[in-house]
C-alpha atoms as a PDB file:
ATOM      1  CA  UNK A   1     272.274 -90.646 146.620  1.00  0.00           C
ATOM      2  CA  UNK A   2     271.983 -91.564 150.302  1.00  0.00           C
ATOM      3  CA  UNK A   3     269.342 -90.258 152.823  1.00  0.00           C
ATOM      4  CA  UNK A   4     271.558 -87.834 154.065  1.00  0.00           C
ATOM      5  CA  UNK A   5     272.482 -86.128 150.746  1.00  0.00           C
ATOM      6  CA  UNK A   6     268.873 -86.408 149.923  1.00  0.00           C
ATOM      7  CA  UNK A   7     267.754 -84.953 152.524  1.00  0.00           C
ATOM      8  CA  UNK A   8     270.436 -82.228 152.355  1.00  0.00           C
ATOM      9  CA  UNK A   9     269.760 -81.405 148.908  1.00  0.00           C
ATOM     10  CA  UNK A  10     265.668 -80.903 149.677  1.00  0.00           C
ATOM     11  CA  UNK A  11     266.691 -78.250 152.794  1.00  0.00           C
ATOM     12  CA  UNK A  12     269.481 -76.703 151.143  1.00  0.00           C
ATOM     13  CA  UNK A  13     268.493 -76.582 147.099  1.00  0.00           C
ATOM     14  CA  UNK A  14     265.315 -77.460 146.310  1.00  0.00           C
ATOM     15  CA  UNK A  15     264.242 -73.846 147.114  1.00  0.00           C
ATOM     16  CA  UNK A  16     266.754 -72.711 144.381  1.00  0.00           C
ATOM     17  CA  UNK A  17     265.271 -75.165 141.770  1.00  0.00           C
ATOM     18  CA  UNK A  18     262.678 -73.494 139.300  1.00  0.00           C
ATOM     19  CA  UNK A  19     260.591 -76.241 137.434  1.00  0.00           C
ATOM     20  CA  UNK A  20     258.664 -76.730 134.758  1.00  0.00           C
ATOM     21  CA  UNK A  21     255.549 -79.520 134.700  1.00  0.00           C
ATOM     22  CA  UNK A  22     254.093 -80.038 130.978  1.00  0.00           C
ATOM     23  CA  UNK A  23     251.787 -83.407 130.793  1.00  0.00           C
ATOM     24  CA  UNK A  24     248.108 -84.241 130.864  1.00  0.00           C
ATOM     25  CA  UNK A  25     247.100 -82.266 133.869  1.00  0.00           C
ATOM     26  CA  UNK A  26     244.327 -83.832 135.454  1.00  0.00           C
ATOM     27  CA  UNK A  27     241.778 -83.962 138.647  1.00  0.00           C
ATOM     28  CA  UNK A  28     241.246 -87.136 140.347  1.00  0.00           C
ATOM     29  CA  UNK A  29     237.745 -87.216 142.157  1.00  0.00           C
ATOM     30  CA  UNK A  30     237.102 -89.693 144.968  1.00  0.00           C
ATOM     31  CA  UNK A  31     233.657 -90.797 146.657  1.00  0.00           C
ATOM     32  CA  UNK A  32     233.371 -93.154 149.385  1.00  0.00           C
ATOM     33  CA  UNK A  33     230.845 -94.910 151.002  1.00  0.00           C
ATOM     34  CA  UNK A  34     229.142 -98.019 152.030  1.00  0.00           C
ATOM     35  CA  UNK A  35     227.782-101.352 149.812  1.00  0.00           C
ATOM     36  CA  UNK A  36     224.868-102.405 151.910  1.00  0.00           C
ATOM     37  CA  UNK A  37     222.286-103.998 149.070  1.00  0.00           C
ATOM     38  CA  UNK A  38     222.469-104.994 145.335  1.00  0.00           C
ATOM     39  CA  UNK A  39     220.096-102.779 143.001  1.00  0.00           C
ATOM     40  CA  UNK A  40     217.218-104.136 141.890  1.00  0.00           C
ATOM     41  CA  UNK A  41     217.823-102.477 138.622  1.00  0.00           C
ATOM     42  CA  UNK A  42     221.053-104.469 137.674  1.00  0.00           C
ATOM     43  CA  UNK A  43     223.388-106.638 139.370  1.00  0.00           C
ATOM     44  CA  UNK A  44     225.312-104.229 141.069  1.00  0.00           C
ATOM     45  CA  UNK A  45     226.532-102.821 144.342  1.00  0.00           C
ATOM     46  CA  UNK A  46     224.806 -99.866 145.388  1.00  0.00           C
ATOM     47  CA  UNK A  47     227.119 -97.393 147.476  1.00  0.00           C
ATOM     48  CA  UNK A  48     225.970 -94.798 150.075  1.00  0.00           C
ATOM     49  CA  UNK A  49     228.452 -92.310 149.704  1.00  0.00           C
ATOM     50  CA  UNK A  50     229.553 -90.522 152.969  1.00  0.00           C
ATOM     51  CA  UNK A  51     232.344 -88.691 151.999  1.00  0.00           C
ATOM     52  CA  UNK A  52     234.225 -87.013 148.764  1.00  0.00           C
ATOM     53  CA  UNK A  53     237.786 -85.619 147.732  1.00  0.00           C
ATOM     54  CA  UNK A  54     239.051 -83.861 144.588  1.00  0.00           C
ATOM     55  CA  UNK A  55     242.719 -84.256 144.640  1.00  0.00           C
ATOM     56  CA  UNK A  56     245.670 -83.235 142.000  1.00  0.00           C
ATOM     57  CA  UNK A  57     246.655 -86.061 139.155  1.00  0.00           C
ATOM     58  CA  UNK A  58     248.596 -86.645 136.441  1.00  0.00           C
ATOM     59  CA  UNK A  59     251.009 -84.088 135.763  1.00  0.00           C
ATOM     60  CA  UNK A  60     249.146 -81.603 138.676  1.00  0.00           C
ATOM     61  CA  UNK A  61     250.408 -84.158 140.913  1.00  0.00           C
ATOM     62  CA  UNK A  62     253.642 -84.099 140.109  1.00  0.00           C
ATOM     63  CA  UNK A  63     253.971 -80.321 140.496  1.00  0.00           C
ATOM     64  CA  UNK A  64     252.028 -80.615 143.582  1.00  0.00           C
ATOM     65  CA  UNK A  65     254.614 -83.224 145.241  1.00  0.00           C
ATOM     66  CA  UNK A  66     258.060 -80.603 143.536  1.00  0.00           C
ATOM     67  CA  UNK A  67     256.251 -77.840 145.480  1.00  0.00           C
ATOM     68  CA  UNK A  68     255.864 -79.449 148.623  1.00  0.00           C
ATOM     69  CA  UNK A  69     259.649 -80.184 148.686  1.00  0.00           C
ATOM     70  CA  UNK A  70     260.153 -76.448 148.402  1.00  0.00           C
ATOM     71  CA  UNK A  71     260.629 -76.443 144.370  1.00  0.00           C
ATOM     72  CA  UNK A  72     259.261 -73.128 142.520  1.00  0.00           C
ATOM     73  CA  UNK A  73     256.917 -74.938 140.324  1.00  0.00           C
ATOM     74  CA  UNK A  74     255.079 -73.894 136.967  1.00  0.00           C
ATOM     75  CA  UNK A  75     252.908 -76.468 135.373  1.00  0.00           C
ATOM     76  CA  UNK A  76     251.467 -76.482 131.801  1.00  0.00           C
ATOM     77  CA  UNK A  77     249.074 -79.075 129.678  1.00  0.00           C
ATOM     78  CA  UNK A  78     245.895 -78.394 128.345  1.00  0.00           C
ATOM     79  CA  UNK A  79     241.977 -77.775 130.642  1.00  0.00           C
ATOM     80  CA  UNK A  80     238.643 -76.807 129.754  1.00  0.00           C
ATOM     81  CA  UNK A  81     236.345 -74.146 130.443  1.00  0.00           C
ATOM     82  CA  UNK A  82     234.728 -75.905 133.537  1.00  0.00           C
ATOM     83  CA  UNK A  83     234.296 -76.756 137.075  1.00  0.00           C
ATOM     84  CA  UNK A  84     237.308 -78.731 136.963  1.00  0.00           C
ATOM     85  CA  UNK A  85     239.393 -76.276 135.831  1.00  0.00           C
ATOM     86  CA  UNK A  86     238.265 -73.909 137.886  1.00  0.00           C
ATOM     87  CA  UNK A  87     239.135 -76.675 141.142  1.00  0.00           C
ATOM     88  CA  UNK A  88     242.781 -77.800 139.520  1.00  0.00           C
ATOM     89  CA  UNK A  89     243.266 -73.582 139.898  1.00  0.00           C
ATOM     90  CA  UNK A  90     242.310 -73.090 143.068  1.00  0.00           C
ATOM     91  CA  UNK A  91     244.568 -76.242 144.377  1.00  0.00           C
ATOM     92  CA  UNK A  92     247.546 -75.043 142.258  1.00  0.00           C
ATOM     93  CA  UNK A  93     246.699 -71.240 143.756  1.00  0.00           C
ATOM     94  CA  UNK A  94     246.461 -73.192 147.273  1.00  0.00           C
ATOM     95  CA  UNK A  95     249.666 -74.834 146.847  1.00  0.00           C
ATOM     96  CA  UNK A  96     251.696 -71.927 145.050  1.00  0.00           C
ATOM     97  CA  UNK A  97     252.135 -73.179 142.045  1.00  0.00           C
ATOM     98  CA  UNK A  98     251.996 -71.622 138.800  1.00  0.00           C
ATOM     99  CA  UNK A  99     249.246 -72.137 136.283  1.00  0.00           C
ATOM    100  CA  UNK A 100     249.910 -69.587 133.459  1.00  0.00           C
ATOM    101  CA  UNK A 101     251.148 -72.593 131.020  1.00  0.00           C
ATOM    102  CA  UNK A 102     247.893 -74.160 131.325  1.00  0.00           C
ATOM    103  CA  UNK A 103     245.702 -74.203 127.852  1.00  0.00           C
ATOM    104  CA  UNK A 104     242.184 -73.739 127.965  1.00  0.00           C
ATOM    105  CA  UNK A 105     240.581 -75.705 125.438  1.00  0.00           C
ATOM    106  CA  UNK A 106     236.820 -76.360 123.876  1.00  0.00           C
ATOM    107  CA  UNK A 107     237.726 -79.717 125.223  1.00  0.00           C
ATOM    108  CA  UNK A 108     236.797 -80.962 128.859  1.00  0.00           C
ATOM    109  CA  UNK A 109     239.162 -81.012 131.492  1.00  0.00           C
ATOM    110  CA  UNK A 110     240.902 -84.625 132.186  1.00  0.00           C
ATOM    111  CA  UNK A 111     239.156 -86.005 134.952  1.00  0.00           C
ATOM    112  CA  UNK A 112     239.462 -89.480 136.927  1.00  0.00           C
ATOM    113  CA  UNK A 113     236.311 -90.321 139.184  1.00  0.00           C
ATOM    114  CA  UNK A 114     236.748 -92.988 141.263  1.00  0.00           C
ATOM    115  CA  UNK A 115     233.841 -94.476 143.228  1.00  0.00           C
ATOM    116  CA  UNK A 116     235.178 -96.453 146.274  1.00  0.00           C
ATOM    117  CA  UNK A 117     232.928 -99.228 148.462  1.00  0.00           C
ATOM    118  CA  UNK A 118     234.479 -99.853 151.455  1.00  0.00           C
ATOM    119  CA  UNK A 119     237.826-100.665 150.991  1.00  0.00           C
ATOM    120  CA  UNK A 120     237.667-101.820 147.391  1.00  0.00           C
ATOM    121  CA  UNK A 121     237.612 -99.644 144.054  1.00  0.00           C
ATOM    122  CA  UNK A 122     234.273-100.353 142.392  1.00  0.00           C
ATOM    123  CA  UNK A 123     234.319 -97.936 139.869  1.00  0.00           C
ATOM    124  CA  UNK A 124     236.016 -95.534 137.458  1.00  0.00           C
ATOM    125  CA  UNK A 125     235.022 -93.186 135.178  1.00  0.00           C
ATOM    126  CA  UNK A 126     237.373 -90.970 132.984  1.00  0.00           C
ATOM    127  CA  UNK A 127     236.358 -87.893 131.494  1.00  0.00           C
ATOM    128  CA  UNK A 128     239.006 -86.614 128.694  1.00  0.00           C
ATOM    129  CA  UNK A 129     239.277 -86.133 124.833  1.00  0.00           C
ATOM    130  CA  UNK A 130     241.804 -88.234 123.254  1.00  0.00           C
ATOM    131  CA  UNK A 131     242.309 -86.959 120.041  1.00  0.00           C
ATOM    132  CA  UNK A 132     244.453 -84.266 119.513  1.00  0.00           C
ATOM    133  CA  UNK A 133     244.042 -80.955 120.534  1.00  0.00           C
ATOM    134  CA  UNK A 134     243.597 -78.115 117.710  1.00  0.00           C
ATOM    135  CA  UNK A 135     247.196 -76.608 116.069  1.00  0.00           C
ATOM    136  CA  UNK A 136     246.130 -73.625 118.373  1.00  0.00           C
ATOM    137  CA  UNK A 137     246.079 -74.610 121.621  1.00  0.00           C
ATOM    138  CA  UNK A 138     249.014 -76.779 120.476  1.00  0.00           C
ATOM    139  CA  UNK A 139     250.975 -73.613 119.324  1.00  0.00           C
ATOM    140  CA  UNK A 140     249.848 -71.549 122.396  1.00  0.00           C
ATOM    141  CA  UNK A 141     251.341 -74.625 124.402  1.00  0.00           C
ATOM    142  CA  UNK A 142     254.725 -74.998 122.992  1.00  0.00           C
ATOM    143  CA  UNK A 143     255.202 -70.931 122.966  1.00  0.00           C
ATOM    144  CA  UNK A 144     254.475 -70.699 126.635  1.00  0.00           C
ATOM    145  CA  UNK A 145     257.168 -73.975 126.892  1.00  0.00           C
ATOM    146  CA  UNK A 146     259.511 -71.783 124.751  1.00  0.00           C
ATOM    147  CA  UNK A 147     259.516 -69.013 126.411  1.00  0.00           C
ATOM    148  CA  UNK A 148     259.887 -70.124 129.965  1.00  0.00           C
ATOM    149  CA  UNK A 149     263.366 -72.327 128.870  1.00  0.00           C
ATOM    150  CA  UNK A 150     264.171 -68.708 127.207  1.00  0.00           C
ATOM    151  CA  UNK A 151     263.488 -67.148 130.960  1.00  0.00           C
ATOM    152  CA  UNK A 152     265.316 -69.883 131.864  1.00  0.00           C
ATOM    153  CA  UNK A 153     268.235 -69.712 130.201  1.00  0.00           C
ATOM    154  CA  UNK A 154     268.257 -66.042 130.795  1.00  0.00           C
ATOM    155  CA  UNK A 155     268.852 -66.344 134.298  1.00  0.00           C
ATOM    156  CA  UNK A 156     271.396 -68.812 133.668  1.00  0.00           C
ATOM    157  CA  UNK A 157     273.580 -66.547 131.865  1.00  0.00           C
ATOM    158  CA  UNK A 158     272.704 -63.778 134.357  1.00  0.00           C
ATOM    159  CA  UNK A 159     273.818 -66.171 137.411  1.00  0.00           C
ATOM    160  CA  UNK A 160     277.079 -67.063 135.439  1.00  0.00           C
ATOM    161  CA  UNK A 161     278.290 -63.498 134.945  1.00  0.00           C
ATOM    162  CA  UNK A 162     277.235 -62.356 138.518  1.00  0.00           C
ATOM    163  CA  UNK A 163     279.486 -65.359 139.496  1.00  0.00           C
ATOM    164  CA  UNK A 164     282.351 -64.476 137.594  1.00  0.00           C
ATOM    165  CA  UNK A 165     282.170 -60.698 136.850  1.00  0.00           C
ATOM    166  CA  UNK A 166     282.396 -61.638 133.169  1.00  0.00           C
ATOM    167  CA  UNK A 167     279.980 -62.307 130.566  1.00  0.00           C
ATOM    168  CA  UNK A 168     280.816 -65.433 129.088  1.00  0.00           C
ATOM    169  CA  UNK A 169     279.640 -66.437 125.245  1.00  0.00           C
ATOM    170  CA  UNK A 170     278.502 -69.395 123.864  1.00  0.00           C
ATOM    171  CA  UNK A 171     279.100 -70.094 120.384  1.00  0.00           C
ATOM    172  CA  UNK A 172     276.835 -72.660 118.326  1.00  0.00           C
ATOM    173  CA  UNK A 173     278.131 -74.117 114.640  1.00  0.00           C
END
């Protein structure tokens, strides 16, 4: 695909697209700041931190960059019940994106914190269970999967008769 049929298909199509994100749906925090002095506690950099971000990651991201190129977007994956659910929510709400797939869980919510010094990454800390979830968040999961590929399908059929005036059957062996 050349730029020009890329670019073509994003102001043409991508509106028509409907899309479904499933993967480990995460928040990625960021604080910046300045490394000035070594602790006297440990040998390590102590950083001022001036500013701070809370961005989209893992599979959030991906739904975040389909909706900016005009795709209707759903996302599912599993969350806690906790601040950074509640963020990923308002960011998906923010960006029009669809959030009923998303599992709460007794687990925490995926989270990467990054702690950058200047221009170098000093730090990360990940917050995230990985073991399995329960069978019922699993289940919950894979029947909000099923039934959006039924919706999907659905419209399929309904687009392919409206096209043709005829309803057209598919048989399965």
């Amino acid at each position: 695909m050349d730029k020009q049929e890329l670019s073509s298909f994003v102001a043409e199509r991508a509106a028509k697209c409907n899309i479904l994100v499933v993967g480990d749906v995460m928040l990625d925090k960021y604080y910046y700041g300045e490394v000035n002095r070594i602790s006297p506690e440990a040998p390590v950099p102590i950083t001022h931190v001036t500013s701070q971000k809370e961005t989209l990651g893992g599979a959030a991201n991906v739904a975040h960059n389909l909706a900016r190129l005009g795709c209707r977007t759903s996302i599912a994956g599993y969350v806690g019940e906790d601040y950074h659910c509640q963020s990923l929510e308002e960011k998906l709400t923010a960006r029009g994106i669809d959030f009923r797939g998303l599992v709460h869980t007794d687990r925490p919510t995926t989270t990467k914190l990054r702690v950058i010094g200047g221009h170098q990454q000093m730090l990360r800390l990940d917050f995230e269970e990985t073991t399995p979830p329960d069978v019922v968040y699993i289940a919950r999961l894979q029947n909000y999967i099923a039934q959006k590929l039924s919706e999907s399908l659905g419209r399929c059929s309904s687009t392919r008769k409206a096209a043709t005036g005829r309803s057209t059957r598919m048989r399965t062996t």
